[in-house]
Protein backbone atom coordinates (compact mmCIF):
# COMPACT_ATOMS: atom_id res chain seq x y z
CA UNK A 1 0.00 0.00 0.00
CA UNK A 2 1.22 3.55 -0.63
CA UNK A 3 1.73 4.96 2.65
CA UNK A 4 4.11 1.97 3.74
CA UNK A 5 7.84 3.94 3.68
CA UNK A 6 10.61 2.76 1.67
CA UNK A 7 13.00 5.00 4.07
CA UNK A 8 15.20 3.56 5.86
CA UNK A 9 14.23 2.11 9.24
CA UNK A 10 15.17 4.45 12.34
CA UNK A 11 16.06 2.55 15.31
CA UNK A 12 12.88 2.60 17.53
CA UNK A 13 13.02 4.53 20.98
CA UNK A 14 12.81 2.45 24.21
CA UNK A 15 10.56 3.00 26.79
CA UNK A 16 12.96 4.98 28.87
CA UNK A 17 13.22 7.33 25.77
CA UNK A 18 9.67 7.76 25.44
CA UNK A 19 9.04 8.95 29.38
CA UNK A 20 11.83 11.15 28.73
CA UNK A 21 10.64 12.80 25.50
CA UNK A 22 7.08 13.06 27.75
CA UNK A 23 8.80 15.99 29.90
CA UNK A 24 9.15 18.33 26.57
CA UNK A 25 7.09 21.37 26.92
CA UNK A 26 5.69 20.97 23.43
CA UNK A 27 4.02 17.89 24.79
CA UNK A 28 3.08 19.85 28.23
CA UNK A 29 1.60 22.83 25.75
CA UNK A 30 -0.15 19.68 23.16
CA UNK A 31 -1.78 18.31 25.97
CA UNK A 32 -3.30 21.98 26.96
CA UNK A 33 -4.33 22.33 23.27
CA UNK A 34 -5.59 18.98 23.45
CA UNK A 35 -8.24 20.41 26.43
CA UNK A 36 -8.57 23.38 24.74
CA UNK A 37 -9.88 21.26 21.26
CA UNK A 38 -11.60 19.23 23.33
CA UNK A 39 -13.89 21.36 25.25
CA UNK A 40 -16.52 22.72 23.45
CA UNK A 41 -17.30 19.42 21.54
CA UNK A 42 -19.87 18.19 23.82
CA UNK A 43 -21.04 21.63 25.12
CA UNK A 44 -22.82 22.03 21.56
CA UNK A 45 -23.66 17.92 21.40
CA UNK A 46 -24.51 15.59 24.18
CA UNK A 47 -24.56 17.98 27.30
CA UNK A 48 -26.43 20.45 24.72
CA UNK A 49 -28.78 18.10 24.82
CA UNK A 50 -28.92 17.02 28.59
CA UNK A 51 -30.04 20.61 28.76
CA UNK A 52 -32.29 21.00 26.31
CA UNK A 53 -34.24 17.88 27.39
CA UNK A 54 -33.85 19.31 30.73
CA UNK A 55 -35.70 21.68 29.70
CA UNK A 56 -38.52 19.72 28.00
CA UNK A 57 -37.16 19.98 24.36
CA UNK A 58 -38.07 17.23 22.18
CA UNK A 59 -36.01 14.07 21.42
CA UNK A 60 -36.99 15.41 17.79
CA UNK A 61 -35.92 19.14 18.27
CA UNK A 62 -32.56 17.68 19.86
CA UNK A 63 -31.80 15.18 17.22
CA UNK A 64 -32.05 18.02 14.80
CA UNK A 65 -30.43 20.82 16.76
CA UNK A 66 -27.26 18.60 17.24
CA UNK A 67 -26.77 19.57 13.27
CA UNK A 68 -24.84 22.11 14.64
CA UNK A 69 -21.78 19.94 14.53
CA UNK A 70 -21.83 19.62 11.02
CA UNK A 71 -18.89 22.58 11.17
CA UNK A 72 -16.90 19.74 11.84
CA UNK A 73 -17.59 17.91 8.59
CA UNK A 74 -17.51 20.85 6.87
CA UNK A 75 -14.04 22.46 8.06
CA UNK A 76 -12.33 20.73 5.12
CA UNK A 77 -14.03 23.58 3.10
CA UNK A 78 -12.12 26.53 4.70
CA UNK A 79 -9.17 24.81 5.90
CA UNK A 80 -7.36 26.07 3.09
CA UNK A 81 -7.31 29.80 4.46
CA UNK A 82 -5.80 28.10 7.52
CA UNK A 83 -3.24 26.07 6.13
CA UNK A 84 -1.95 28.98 3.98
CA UNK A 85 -3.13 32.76 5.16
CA UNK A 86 -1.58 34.57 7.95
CA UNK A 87 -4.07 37.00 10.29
CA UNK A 88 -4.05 40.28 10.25
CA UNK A 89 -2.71 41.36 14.04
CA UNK A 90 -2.67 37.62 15.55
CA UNK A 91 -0.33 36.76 13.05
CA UNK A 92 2.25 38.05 14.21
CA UNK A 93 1.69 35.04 16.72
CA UNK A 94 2.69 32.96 13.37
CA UNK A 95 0.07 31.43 11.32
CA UNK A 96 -1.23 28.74 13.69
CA UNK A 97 -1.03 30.43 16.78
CA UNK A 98 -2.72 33.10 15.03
CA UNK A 99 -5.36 31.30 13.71
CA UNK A 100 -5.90 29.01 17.18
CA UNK A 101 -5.82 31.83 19.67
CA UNK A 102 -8.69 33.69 17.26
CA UNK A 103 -10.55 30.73 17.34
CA UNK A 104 -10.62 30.08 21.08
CA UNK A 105 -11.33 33.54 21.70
CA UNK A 106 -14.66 32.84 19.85
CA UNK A 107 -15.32 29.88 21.79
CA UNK A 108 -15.38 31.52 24.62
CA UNK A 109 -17.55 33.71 22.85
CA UNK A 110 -20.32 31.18 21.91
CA UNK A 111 -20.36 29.89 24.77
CA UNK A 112 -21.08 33.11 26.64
CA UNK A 113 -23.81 34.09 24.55
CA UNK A 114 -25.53 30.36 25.22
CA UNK A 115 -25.20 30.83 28.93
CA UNK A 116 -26.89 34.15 29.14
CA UNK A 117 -29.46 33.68 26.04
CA UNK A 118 -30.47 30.08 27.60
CA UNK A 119 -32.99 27.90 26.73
CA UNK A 120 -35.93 30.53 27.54
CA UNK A 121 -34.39 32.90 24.81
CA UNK A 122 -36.22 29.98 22.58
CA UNK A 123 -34.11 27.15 20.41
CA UNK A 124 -33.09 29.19 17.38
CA UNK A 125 -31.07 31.73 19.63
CA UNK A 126 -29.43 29.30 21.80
CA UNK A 127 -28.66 27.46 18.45
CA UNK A 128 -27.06 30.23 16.65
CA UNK A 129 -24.32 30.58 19.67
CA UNK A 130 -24.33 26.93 19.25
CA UNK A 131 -23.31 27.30 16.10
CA UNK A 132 -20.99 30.14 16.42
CA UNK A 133 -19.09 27.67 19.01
CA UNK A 134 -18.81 24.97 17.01
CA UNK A 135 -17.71 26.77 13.78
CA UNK A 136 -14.82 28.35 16.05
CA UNK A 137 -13.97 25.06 17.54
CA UNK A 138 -13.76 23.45 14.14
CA UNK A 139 -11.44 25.72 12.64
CA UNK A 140 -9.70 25.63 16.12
CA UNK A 141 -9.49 21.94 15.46
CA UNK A 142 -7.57 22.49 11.91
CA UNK A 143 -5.10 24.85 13.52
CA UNK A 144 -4.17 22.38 16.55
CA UNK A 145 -4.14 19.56 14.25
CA UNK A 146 -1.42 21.43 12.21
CA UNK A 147 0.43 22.64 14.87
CA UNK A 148 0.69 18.71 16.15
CA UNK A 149 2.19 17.51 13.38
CA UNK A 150 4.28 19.97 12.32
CA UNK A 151 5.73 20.22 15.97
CA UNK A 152 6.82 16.89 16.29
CA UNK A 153 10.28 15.64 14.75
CA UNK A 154 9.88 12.82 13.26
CA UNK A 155 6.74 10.06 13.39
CA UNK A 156 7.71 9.09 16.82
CA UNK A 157 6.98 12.27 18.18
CA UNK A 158 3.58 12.60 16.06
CA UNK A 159 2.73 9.30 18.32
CA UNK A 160 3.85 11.04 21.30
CA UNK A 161 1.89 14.12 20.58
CA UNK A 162 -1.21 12.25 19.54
CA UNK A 163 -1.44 10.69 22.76
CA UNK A 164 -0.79 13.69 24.77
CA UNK A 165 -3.38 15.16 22.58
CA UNK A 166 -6.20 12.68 23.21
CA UNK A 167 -5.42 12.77 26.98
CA UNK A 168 -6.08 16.36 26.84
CA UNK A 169 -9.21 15.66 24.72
CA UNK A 170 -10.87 13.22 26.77
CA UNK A 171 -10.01 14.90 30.27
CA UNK A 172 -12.08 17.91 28.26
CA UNK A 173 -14.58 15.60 27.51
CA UNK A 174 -15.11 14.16 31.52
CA UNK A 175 -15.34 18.09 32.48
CA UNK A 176 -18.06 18.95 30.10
CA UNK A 177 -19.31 15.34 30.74
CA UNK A 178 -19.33 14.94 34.19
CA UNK A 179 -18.19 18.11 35.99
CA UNK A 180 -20.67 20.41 33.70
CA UNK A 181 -23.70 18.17 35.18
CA UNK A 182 -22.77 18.12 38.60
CA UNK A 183 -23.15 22.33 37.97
CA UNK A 184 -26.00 22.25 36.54
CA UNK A 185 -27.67 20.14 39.56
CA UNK A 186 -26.61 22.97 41.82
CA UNK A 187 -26.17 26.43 39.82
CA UNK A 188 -27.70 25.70 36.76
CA UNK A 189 -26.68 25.24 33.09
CA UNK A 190 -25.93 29.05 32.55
CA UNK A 191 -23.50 29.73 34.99
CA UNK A 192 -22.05 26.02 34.38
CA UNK A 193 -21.64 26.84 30.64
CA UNK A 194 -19.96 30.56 31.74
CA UNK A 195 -17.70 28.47 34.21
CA UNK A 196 -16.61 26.44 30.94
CA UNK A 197 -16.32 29.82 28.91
CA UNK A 198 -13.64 31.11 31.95
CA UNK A 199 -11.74 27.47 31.11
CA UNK A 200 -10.91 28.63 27.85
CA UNK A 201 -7.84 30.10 28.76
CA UNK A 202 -6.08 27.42 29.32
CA UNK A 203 -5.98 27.36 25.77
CA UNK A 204 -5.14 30.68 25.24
CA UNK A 205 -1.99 30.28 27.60
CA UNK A 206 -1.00 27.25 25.78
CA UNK A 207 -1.20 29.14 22.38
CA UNK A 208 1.08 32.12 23.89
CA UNK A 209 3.30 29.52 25.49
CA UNK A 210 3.69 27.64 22.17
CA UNK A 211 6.28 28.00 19.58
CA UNK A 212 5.69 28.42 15.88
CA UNK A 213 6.81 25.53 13.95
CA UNK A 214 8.75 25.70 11.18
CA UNK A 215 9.25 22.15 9.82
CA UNK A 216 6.57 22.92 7.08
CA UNK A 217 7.87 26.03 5.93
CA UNK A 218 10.59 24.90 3.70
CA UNK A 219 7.52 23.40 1.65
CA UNK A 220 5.43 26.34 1.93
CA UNK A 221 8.16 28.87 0.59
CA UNK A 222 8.27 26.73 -2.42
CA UNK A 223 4.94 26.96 -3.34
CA UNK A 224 3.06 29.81 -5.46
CA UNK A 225 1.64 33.22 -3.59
CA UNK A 226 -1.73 32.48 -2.39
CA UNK A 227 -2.93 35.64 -4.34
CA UNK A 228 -2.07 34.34 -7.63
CA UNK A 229 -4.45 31.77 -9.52
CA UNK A 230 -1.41 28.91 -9.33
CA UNK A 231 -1.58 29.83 -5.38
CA UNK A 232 -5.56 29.77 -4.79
CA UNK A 233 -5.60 26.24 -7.21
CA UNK A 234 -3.01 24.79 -5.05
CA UNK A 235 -4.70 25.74 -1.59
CA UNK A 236 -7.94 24.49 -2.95
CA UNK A 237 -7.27 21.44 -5.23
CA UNK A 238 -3.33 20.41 -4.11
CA UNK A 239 -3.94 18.86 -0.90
CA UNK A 240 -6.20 16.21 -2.65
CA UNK A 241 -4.27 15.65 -5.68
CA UNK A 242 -0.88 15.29 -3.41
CA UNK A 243 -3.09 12.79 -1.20
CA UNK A 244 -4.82 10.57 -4.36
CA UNK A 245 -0.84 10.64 -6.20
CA UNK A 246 0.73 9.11 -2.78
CA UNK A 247 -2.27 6.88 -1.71
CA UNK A 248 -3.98 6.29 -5.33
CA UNK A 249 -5.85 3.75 -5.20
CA UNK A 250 -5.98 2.88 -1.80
CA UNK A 251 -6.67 6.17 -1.05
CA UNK A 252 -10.82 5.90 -2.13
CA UNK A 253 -10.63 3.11 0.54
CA UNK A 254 -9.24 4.81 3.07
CA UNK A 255 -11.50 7.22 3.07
CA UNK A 256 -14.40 5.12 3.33
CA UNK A 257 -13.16 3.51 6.14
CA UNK A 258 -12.07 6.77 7.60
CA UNK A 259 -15.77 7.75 7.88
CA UNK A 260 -17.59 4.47 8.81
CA UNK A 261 -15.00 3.90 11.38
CA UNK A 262 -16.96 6.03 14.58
CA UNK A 263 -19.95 5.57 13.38
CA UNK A 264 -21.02 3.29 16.85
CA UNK A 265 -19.46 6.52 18.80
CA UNK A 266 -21.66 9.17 17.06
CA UNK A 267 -25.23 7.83 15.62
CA UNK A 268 -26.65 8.29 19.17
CA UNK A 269 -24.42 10.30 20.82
CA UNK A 270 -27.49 13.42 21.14
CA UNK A 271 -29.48 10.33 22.81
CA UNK A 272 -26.56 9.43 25.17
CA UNK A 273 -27.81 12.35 28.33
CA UNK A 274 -31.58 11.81 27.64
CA UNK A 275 -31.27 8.49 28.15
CA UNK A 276 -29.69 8.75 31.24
CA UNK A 277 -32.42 11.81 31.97
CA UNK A 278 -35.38 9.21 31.16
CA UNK A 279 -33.77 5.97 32.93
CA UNK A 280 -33.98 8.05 36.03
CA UNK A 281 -30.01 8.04 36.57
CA UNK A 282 -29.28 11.48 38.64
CA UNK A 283 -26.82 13.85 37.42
CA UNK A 284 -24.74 13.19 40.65
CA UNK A 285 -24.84 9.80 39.65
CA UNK A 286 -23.66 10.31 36.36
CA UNK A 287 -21.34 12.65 36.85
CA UNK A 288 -19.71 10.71 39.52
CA UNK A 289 -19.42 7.47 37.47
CA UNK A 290 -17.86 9.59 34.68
CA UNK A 291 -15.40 11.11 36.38
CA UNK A 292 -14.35 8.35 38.67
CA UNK A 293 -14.56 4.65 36.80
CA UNK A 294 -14.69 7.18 33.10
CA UNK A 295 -11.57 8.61 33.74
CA UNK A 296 -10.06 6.23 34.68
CA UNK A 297 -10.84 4.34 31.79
CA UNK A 298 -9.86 6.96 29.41
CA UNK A 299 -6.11 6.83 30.87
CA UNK A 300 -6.15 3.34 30.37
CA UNK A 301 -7.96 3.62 26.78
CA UNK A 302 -5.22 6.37 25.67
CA UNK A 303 -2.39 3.97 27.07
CA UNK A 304 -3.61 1.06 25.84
CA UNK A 305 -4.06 2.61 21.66
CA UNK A 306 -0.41 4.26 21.99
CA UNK A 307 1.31 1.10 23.29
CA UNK A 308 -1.18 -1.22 20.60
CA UNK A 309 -0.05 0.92 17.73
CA UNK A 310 3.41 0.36 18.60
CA UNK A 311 3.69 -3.28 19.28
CA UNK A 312 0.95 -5.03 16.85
CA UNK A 313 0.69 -2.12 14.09
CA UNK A 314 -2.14 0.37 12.97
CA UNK A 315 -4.20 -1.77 11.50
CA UNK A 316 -4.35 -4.69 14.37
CA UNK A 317 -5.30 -1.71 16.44
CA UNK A 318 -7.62 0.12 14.06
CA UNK A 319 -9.65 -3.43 14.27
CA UNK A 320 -9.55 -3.82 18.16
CA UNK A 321 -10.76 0.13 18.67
CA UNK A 322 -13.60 -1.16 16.30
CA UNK A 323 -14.50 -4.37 18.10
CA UNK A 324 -14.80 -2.45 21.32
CA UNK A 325 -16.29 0.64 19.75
CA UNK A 326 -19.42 -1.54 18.63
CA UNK A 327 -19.59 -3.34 21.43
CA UNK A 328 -19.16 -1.08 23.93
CA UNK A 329 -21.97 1.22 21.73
CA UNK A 330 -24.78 -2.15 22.16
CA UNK A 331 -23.66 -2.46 25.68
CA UNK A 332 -26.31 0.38 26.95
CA UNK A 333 -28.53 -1.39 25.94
CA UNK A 334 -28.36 -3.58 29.10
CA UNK A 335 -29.35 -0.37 30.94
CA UNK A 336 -32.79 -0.62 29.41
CA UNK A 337 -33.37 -3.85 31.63
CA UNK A 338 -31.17 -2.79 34.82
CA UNK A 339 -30.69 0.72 35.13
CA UNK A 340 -28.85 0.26 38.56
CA UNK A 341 -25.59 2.28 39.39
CA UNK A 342 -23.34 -0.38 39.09
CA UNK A 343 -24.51 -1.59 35.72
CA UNK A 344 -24.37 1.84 35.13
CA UNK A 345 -20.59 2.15 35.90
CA UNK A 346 -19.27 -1.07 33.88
CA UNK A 347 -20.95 0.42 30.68
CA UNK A 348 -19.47 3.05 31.10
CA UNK A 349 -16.01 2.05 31.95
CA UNK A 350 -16.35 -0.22 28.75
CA UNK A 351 -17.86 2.64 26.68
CA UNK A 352 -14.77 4.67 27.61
CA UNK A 353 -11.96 2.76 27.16
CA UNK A 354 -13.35 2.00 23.73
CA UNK A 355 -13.76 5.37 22.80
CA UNK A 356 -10.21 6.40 24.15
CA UNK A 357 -8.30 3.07 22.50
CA UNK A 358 -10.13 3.72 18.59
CA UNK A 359 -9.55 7.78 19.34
CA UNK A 360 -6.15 7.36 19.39
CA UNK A 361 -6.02 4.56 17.08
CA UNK A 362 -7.78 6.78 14.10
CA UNK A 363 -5.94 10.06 14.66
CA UNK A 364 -2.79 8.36 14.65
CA UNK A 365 -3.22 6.56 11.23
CA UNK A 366 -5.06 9.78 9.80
CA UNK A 367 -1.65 11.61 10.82
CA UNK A 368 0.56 9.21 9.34
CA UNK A 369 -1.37 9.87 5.71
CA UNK A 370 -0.85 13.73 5.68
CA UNK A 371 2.19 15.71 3.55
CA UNK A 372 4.32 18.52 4.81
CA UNK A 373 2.94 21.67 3.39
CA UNK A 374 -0.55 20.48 3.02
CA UNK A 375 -0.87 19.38 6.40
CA UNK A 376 -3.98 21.70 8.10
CA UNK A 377 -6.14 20.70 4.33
CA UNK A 378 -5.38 16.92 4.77
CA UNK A 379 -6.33 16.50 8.08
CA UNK A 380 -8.82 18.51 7.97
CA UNK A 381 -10.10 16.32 5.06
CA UNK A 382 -9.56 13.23 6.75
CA UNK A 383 -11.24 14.42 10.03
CA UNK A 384 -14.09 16.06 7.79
CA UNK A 385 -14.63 12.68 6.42
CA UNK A 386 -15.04 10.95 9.65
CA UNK A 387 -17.26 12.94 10.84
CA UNK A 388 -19.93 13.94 8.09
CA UNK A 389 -21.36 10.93 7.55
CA UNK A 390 -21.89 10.14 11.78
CA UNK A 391 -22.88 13.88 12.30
CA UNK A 392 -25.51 13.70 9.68
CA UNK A 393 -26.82 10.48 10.96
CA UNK A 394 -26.98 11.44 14.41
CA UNK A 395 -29.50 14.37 13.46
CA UNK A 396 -31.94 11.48 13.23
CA UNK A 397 -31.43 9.45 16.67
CA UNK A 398 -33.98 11.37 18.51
CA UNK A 399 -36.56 10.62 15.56
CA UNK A 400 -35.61 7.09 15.21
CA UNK A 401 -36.11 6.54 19.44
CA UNK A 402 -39.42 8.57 19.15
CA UNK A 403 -40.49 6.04 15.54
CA UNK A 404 -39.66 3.18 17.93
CA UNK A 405 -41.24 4.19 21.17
CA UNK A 406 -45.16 3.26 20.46
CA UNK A 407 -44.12 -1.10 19.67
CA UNK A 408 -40.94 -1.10 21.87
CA UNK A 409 -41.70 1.64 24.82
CA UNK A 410 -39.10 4.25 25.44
CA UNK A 411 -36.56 2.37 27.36
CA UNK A 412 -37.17 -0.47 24.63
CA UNK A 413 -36.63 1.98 22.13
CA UNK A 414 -33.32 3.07 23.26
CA UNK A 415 -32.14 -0.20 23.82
CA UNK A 416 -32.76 -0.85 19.84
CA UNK A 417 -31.43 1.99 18.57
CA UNK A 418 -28.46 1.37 20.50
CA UNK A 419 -28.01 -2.43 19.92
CA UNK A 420 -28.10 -1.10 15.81
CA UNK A 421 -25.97 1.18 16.24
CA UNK A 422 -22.86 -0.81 17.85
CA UNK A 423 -23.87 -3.06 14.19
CA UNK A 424 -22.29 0.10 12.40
CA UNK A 425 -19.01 -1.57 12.88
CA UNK A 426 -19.30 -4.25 10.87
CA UNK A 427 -18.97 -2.52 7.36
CA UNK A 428 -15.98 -0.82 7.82
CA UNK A 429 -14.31 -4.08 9.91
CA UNK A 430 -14.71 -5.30 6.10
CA UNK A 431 -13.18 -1.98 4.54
CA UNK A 432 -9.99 -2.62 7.38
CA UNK A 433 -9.64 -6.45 6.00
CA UNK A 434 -9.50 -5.20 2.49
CA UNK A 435 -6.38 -2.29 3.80
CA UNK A 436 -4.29 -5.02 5.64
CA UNK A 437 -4.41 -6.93 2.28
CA UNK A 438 -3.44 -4.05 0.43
CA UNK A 439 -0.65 -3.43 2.60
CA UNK A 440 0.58 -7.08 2.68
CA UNK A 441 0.32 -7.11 -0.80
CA UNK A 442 1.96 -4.14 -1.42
CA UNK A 443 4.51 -5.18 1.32
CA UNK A 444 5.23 -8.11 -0.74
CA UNK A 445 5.74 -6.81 -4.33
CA UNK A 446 7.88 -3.72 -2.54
């Protein structure tokens, strides 16, 4: 397959080299940035919607609303501007600080406008900040992803950084997860959304604390003024030819596999906090589980993808982050029939770890396929194509609960649309099968 290297092979770092490269600021600053990426995912997605239903919205209305996140299946779109034009007045920061310290600056923005305008200012105001939020924290996203892989030295280091990434990610994820709800129980969602708005700035220090890297720039020199109509076709159409050229092929594959592949995480993810809500869990409860037996998890998940990639390969590891993706998606079912706390916490700490282990499984492999000067477009078309297909899906969940409620009941009907959803893995298991071949294949004729 095209994206196996015909370098040279560099000796590989022991373990004693990789705790040592941990105590690098860059990592310190990429596991900040990691937070910072992280935290307004689920304040515009599932804990949206724990407020919204909350507040007697609809499983419909939030189904739908959740479209919101379709700024990050659309970023691919304007990541061009981002991988290739320089702020006015930020970018003096360089071009990805610029661009991520504008972008979190808006975040913060969004978010305070959802706190005060609330649910009583009626759904399409609270959805326009929604919006506003995640549209910032996309483009935030393309920046950070940049500055990740251009930062690091060599592939080793992209590992490195990945991981400290997704640590920073999911601890993100636990606060506006777990943390968030435990506020809201006992100050409400508007001040608990302002007290995430104020956590912004540990992004913000991490982007001023950053340095500007410069591994890419070689590249970039080389190529034509953005102003010129050689520079805007090769913002807009390079990436993808670069990417097709190296991957041919294979490439067409890859990217169907790239966006069946969390499909079990996101088809009911605006379902996820309602359920909970309507199976009577408390938000102490939940919030308690999450960030106790879900944390840990997450470590574990994180440490468990890294060291998996490493020893068996990417795509041994891409397949076990599937496996436990799907299952640990069906597993809430089981809820339906037991809703009791410890049930509660062993789906969970299953659901977790799963989610951890394939998040650093996927952006790992998606980083390995990007080129130097092209590096903020590829990702971002990689990530894009991950997540359109599950983001458009998930607008349906509360519909397809709701279709199923009058012959299955509403716990039944949850239980369903879960157990179907953790079935999403199958396809592209079979897409994964058909890559390892590839590669072997490829492997073998090389």
């Amino acid at each position: 397959m095209s994206n196996v290297s015909t370098a040279p092979a560099r000796r590989k770092r022991s373990t004693l080299e990789m705790l040592r490269e941990l105590q690098q600021p860059k990592v310190a600053v990429m596991l900040a940035l990691g937070f910072s990426s992280g935290l307004p995912f689920l304040l515009t997605a599932n804990t949206f919607g724990y407020w919204l239903r909350d507040a007697g919205t609809s499983l419909l209305a939030i189904g739908f609303i959740s479209w919101v996140g379709f700024a990050y299946a659309f970023k691919v779109y304007w990541s061009p501007l981002v991988d290739r034009l320089d702020l006015p007045l930020l970018g003096r920061l360089g071009r990805r600080r610029g661009w991520m310290l504008l972008c979190q600056l808006l975040v913060a923005i969004g978010l305070v406008g959802m706190a005060i305008v609330g649910t009583n200012g009626g759904l399409v105001a609270i959805g326009a900040f929604a919006l506003l939020t995640a549209f910032a924290s996309a483009t935030q996203d393309i920046a950070i992803d940049a500055w990740r892989i251009e930062a690091a030295s060599d592939s080793d280091e992209v590992g490195l950084m990945t991981s400290a990434a997704q640590l920073g990610y999911r601890i993100a994820l636990l606060v506006t997860d777990a943390l968030v709800i435990a506020m809201a129980a006992r100050i409400g969602w508007s001040l608990s959304y302002l007290a995430m708005a104020v956590l912004m700035v540990i992004g913000v220090a991490a982007t001023l604390f950053a340095f500007e890297p410069i591994r890419a720039d070689v590249v970039l020199a080389s190529k034509p003024s953005l102003w010129t109509p050689r520079g805007i076709a090769d913002a807009a159409v390079g990436p993808f030819v670069d990417f097709f050229a190296k991957h041919k092929t294979a490439g067409l594959v890859m990217l169907l596999m790239v966006a069946l592949y969390r499909l079990p995480d996101f088809v009911m993810g605006p379902m996820y906090n309602p359920y909970y809500h309507d199976l009577g869990l408390t938000k102490d409860t939940v919030a308690f589980v999450r960030g106790t037996f879900g944390l840990v998890a997450v470590f574990a998940g994180i440490a468990a993808g890294g060291l998996s990639a490493v020893r068996l390969g990417m795509m041994p590891t891409l397949i076990v982050g599937l496996v436990l993706e799907g299952v640990g998606t069906a597993a809430f079912a089981l809820l339906s029939l037991h809703p009791e706390p410890i049930l509660f916490s062993a789906v969970m700490t299953l659901d977790s770890f799963a989610q951890a282990y394939a998040g650093v499984a996927l952006v790992t492999y998606m980083s390995s396929l990007t080129s130097l000067g092209y590096t903020a477009t590829q990702y971002a078309l990689l990530s894009s194509t991950y997540a359109l297909l599950g983001k458009f899906l998930k607008g349906f969940s509360g519909a397809a609960v709701e279709a199923l409620t009058p012959t299955h009941g509403l716990l039944g009907a949850y239980a369903t649309a879960f157990i179907a959803t953790g079935l999403t893995a199958i396809p592209p298991l079979v897409l994964l099968a058909l890559l390892w071949h590839m590669q072997m294949r490829t492997t073998r004729s090389g």
